[in-house]
C-alpha atoms as a PDB file:
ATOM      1  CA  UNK A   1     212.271  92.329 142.175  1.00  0.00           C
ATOM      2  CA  UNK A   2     214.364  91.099 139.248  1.00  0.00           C
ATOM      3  CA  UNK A   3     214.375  87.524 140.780  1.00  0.00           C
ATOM      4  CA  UNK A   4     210.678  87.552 140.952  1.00  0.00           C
ATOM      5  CA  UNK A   5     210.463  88.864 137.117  1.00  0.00           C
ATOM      6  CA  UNK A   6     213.027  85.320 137.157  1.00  0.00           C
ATOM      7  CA  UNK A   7     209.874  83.469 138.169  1.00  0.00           C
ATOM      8  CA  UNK A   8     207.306  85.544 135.970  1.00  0.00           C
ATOM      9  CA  UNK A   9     209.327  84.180 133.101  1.00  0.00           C
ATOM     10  CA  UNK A  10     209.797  80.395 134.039  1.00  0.00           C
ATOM     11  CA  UNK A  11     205.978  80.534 134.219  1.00  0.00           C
ATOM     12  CA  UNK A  12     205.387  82.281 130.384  1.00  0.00           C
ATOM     13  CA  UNK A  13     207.783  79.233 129.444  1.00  0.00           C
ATOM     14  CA  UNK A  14     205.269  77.161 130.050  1.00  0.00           C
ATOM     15  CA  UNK A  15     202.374  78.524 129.163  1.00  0.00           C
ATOM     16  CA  UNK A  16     201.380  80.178 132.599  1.00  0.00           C
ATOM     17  CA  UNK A  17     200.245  83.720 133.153  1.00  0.00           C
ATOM     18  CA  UNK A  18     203.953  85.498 133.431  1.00  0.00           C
ATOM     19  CA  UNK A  19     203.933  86.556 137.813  1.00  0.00           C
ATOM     20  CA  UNK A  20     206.263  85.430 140.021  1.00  0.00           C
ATOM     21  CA  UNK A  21     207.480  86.096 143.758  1.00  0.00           C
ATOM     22  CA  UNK A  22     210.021  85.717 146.046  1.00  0.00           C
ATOM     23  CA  UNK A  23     209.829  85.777 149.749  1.00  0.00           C
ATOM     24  CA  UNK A  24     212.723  86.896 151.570  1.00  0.00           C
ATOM     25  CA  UNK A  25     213.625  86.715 155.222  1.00  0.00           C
ATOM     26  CA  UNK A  26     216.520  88.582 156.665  1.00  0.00           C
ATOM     27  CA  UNK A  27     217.465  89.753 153.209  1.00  0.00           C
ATOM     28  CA  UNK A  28     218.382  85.692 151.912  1.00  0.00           C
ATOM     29  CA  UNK A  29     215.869  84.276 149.367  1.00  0.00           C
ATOM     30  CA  UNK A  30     214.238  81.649 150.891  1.00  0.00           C
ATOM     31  CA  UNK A  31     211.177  80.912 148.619  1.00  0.00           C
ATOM     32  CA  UNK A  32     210.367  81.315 145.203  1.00  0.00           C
ATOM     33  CA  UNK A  33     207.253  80.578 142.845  1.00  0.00           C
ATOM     34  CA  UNK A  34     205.673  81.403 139.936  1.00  0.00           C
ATOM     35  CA  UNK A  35     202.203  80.787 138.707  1.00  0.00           C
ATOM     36  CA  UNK A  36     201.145  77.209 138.241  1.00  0.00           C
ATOM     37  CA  UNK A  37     197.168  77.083 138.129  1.00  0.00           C
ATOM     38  CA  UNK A  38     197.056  75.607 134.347  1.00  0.00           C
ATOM     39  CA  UNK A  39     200.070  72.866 135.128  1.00  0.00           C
ATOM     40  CA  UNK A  40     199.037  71.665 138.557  1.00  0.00           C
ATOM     41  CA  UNK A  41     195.186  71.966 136.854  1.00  0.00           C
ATOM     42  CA  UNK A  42     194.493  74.375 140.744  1.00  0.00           C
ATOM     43  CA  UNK A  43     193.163  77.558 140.879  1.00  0.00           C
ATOM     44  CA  UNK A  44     194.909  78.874 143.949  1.00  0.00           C
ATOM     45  CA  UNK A  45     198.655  77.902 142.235  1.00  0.00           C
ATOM     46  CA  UNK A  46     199.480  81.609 142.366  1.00  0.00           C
ATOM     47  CA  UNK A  47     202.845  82.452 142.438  1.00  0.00           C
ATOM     48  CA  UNK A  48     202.505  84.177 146.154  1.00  0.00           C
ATOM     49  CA  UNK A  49     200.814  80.686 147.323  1.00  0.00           C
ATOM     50  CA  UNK A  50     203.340  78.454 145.731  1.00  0.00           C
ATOM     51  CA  UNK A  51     206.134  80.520 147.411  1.00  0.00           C
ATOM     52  CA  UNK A  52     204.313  81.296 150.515  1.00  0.00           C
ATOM     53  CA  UNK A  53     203.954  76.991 150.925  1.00  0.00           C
ATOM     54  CA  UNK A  54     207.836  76.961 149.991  1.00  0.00           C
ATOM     55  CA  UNK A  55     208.815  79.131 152.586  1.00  0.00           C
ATOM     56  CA  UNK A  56     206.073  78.314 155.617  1.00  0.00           C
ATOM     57  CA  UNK A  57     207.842  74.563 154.545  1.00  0.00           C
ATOM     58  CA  UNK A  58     211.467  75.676 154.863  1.00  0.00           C
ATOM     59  CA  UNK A  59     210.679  77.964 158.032  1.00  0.00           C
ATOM     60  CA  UNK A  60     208.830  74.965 159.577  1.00  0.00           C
ATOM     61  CA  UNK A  61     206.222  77.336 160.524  1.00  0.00           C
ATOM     62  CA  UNK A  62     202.749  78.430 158.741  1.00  0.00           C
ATOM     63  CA  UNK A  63     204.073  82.186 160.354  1.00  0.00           C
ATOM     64  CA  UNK A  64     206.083  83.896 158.361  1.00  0.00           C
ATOM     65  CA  UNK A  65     206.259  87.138 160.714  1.00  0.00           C
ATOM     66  CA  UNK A  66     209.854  88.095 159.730  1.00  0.00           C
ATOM     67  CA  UNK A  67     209.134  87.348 155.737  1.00  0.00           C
ATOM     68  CA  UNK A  68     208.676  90.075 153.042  1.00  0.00           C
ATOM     69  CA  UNK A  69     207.322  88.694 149.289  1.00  0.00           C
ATOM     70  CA  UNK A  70     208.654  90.610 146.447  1.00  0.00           C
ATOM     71  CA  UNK A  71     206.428  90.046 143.402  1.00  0.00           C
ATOM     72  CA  UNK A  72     205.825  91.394 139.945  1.00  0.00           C
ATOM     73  CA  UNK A  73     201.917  92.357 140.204  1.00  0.00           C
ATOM     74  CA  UNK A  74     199.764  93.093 142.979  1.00  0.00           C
ATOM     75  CA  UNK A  75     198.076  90.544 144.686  1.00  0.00           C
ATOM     76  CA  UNK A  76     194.737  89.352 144.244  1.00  0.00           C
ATOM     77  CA  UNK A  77     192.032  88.866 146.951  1.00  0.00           C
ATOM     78  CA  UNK A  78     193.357  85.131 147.719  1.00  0.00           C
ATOM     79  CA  UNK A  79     196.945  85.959 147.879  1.00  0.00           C
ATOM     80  CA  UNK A  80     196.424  88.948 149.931  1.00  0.00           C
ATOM     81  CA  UNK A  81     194.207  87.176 152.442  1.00  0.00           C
ATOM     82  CA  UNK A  82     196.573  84.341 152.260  1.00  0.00           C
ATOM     83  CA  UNK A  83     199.715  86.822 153.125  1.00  0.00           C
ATOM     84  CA  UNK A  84     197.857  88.215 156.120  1.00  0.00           C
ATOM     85  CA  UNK A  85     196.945  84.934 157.056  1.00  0.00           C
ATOM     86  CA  UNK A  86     200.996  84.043 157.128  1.00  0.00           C
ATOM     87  CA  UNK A  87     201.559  87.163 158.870  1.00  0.00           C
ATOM     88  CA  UNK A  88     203.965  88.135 156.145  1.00  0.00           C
ATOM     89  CA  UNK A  89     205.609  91.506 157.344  1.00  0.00           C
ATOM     90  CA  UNK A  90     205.666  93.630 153.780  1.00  0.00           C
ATOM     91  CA  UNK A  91     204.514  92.849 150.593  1.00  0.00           C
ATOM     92  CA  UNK A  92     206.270  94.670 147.801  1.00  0.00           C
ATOM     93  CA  UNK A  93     205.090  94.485 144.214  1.00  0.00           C
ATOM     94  CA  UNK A  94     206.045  95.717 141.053  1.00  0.00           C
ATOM     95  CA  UNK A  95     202.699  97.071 138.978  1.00  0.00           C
ATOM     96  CA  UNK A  96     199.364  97.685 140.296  1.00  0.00           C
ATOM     97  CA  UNK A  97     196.336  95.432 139.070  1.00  0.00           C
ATOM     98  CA  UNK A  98     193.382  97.794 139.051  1.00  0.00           C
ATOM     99  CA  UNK A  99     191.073  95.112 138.368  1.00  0.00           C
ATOM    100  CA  UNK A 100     191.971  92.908 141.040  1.00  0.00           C
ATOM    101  CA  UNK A 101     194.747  94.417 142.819  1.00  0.00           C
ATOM    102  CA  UNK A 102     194.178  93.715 146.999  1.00  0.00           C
ATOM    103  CA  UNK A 103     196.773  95.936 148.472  1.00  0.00           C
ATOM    104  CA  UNK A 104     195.868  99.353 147.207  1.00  0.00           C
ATOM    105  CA  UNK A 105     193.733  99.356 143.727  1.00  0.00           C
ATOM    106  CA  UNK A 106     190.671  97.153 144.098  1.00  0.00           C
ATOM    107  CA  UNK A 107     190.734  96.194 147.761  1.00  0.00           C
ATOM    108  CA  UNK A 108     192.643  96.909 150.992  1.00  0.00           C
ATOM    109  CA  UNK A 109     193.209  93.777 152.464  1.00  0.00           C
ATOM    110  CA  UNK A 110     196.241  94.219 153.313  1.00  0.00           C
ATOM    111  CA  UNK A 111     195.967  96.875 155.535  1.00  0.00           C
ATOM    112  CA  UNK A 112     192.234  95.519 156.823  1.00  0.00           C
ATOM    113  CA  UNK A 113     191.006  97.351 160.223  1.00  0.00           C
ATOM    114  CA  UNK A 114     188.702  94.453 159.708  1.00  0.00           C
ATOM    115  CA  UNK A 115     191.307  91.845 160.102  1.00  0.00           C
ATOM    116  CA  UNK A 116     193.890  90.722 162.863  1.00  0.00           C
ATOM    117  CA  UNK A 117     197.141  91.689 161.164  1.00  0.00           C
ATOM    118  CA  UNK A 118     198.375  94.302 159.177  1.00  0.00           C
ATOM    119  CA  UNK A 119     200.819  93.889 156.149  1.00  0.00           C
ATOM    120  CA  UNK A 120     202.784  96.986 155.020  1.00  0.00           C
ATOM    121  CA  UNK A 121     202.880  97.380 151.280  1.00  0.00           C
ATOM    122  CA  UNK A 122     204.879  99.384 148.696  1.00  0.00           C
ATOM    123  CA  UNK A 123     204.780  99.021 144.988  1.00  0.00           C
ATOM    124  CA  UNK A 124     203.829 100.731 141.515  1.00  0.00           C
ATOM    125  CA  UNK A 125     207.446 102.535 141.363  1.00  0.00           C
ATOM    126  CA  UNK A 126     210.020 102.443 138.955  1.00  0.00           C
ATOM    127  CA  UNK A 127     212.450 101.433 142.068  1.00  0.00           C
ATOM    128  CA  UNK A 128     210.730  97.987 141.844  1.00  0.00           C
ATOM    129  CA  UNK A 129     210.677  98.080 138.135  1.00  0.00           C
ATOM    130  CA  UNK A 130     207.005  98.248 137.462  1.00  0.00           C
ATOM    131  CA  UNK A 131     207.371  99.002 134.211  1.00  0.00           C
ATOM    132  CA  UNK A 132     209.364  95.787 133.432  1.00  0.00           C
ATOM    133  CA  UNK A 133     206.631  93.766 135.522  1.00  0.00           C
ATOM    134  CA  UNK A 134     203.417  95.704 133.578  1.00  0.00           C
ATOM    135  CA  UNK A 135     205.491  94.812 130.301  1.00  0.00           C
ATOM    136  CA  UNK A 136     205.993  91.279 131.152  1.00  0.00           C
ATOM    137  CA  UNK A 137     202.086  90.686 131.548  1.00  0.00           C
ATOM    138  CA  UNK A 138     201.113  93.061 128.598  1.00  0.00           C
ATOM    139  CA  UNK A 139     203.087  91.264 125.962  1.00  0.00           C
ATOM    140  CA  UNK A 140     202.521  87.401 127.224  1.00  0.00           C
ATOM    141  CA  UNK A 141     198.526  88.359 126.525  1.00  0.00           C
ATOM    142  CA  UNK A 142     199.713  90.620 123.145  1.00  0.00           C
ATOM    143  CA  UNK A 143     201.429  87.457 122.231  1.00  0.00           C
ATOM    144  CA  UNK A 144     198.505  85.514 123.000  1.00  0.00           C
ATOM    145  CA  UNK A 145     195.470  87.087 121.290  1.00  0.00           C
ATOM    146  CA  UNK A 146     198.120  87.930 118.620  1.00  0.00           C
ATOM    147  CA  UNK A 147     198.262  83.739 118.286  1.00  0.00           C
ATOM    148  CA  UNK A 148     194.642  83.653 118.548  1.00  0.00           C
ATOM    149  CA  UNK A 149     194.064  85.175 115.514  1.00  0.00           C
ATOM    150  CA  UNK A 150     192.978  88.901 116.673  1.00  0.00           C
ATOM    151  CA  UNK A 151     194.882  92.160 118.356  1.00  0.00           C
ATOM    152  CA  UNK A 152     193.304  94.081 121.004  1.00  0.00           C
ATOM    153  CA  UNK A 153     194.022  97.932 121.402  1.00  0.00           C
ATOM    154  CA  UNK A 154     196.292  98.545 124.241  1.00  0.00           C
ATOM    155  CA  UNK A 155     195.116 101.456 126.848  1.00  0.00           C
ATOM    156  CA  UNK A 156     198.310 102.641 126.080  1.00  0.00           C
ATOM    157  CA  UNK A 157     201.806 102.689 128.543  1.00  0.00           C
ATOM    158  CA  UNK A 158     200.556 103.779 131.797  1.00  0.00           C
ATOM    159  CA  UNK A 159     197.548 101.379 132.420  1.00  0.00           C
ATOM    160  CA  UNK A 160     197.944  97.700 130.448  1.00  0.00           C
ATOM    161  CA  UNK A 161     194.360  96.224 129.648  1.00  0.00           C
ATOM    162  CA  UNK A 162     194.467  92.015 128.700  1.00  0.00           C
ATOM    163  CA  UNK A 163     192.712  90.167 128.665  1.00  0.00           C
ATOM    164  CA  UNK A 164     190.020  91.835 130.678  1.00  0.00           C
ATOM    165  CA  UNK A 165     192.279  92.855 132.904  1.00  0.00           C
ATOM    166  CA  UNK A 166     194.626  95.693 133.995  1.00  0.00           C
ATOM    167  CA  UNK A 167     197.948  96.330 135.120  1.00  0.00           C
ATOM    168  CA  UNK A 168     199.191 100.013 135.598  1.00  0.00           C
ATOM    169  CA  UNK A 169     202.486 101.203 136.796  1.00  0.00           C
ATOM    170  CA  UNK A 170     200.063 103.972 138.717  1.00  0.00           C
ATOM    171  CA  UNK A 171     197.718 103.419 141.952  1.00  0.00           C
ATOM    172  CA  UNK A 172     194.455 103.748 141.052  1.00  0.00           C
ATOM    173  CA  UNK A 173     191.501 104.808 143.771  1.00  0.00           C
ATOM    174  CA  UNK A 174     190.122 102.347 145.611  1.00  0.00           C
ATOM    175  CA  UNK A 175     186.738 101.304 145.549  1.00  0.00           C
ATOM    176  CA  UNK A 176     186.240  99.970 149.205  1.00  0.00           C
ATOM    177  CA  UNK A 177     184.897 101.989 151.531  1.00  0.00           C
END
């Protein structure tokens, strides 16, 4: 996880939202990314779709069956759909996003009935420092609306509202059915 906090960082340097991943495939590194929507101007430049392209490139293959992607916040609808889609074998993530989270808080696409493959998941713990990745995100949008002239009140340590959104270091219900 530390080398996908790595990513979350390059990305604050330039102005991105701070996630990042890394997708790993017999325990070797063999893709990294971090978020890119504002710099490549492309709303699906999310860090788990810039490495997932990085690694289905360096595999040769769209099928990343043997692949796990390590990164910082839980993955959105896209990424999710996108992992299962790669047949990544486990995601693991570092905080739960309980406004879009697609793993465990929001949704449960990972884990589908609905769809054709399964990913298994694990994340939210302090083993894959989620309170490192919840901080990294909560003080890139402190920073912000601290720039932009007015401070929001913070939820507090255990759930981290920005920007309209949330990241928490604990799983949160569901809300599919």
């Amino acid at each position: 996880m530390s080398q996908a906090i790595k990513e979350a960082s390059k990305a604050k340097k330039v102005g991105e939202v701070p996630i990042g991943a890394v997708i790993t495939c017999d325990d070797k590194i063999i893709a990294r990314g971090f978020n890119k929507c504002i710099i490549l101007s492309d709303p699906t430049a999310h860090a788990e779709i810039v490495a997932l392209r990085k690694a289905a490139k360096k595999l040769k293959n769209y099928r990343l069956n043997d692949c796990s992607i390590y990164v910082t916040i839980e993955p959105c609808a896209m990424c999710a759909g996108a992992l299962v889609n790669a047949r990544i074998k486990k995601i693991i993530f570092g905080a739960y996003d309980v406004k879009s989270g697609a793993c465990k808080s929001v949704f449960k696409i990972a884990k589908s009935k609905k769809l054709n493959h399964k990913i298994e998941f694990d994340g939210g713990k302090e083993k894959y420092l989620n309170k490192e990745c919840a901080d990294i995100i909560k003080n890139f949008f402190k920073g912000r609306r601290k720039n932009n002239g007015g401070e929001q009140g913070s939820t507090g340590v255990a759930e981290v509202m920005t920007a309209g959104r949330s990241w928490s270091m604990a799983p949160q219900k569901s809300t599919e059915k």
